[in-house]
Protein backbone atom coordinates (compact mmCIF):
# COMPACT_ATOMS: atom_id res chain seq x y z
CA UNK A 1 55.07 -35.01 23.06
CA UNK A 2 56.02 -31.44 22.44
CA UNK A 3 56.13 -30.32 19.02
CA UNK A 4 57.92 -26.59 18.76
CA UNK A 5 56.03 -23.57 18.32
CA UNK A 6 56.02 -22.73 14.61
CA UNK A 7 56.92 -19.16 13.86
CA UNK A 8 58.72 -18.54 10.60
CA UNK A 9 56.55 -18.23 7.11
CA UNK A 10 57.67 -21.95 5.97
CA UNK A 11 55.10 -24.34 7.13
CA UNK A 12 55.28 -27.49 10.07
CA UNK A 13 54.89 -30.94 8.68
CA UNK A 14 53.79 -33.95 10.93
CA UNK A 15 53.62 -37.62 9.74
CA UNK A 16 50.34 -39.19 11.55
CA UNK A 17 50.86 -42.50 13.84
CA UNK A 18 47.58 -42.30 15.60
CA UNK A 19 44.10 -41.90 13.32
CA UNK A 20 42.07 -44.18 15.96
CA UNK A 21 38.81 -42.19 16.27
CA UNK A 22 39.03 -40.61 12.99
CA UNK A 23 39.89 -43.29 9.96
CA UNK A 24 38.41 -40.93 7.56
CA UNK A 25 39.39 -38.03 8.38
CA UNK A 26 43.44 -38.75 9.06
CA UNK A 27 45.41 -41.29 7.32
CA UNK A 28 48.44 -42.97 8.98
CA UNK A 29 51.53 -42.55 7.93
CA UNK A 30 50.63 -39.28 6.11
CA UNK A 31 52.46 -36.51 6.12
CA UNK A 32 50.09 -33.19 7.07
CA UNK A 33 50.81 -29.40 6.58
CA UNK A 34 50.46 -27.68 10.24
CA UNK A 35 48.44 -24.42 10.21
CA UNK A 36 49.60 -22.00 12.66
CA UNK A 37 47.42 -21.53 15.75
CA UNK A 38 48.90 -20.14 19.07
CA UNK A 39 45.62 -21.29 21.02
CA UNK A 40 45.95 -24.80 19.64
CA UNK A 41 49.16 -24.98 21.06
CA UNK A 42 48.45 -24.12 24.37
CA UNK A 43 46.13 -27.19 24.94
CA UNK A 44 48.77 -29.56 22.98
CA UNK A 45 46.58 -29.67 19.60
CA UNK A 46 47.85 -28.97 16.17
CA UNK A 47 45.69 -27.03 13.41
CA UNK A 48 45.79 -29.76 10.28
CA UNK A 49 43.98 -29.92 6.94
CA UNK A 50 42.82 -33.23 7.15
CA UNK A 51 41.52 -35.59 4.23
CA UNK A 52 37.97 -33.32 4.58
CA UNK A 53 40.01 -30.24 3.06
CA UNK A 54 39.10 -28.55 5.73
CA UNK A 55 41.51 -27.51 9.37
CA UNK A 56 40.46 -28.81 12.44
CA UNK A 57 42.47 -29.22 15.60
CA UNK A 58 43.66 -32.70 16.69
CA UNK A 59 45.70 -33.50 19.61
CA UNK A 60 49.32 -33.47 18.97
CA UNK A 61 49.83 -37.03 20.29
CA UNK A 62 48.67 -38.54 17.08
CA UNK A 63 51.79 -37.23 15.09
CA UNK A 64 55.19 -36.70 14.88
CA UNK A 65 57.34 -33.69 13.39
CA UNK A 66 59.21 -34.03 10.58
CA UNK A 67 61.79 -32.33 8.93
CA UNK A 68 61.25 -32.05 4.93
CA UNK A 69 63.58 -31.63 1.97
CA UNK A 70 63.65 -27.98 0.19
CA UNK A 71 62.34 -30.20 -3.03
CA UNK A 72 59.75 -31.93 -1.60
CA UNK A 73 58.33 -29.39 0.29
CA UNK A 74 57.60 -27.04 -3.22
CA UNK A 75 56.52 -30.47 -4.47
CA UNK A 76 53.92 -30.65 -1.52
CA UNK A 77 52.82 -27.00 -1.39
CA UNK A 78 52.00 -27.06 -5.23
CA UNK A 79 49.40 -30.25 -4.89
CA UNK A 80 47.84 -29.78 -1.81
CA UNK A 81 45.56 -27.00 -0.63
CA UNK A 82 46.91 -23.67 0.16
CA UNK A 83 47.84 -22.75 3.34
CA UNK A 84 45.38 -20.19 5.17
CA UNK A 85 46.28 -17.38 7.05
């Protein structure tokens, strides 16, 4: 699976359909913020704040990208952690 590299400010969101390995630290189903990370890209991971609070990389393969609403994404931003540059 290929998810695009992520370049503009906005952030990525991926919906998780693979936490074997690591039930506590992704949920399935969820949707996760991606971080950007050029080197996690290059060996198909993605940079996510898991359910620790804190970014680690995962392989892609466990999610899939999703497009979200203008409204839901301010909704996510203002509950979740904040995105670190």
């Amino acid at each position: 699976m290929t998810i695009s590299k992520h370049t503009d400010k906005a952030p990525a969101y991926v919906v998780c359909i693979d936490n074997s390995d690591y039930p506590a630290s992704l949920e399935l189903h969820k949707i996760y913020r991606v971080l950007p990370d050029e080197d996690a890209g290059t060996d198909a991971d993605l940079r996510i704040i898991d359910e620790s609070g804190e970014d680690f990389l995962y392989s892609a393969d466990r999610f899939v990208p999703i497009a979200v609403p203008i409204a839901a994404r301010k909704s996510i931003e203002l509950t979740v952690l904040p995105m670190r540059l």
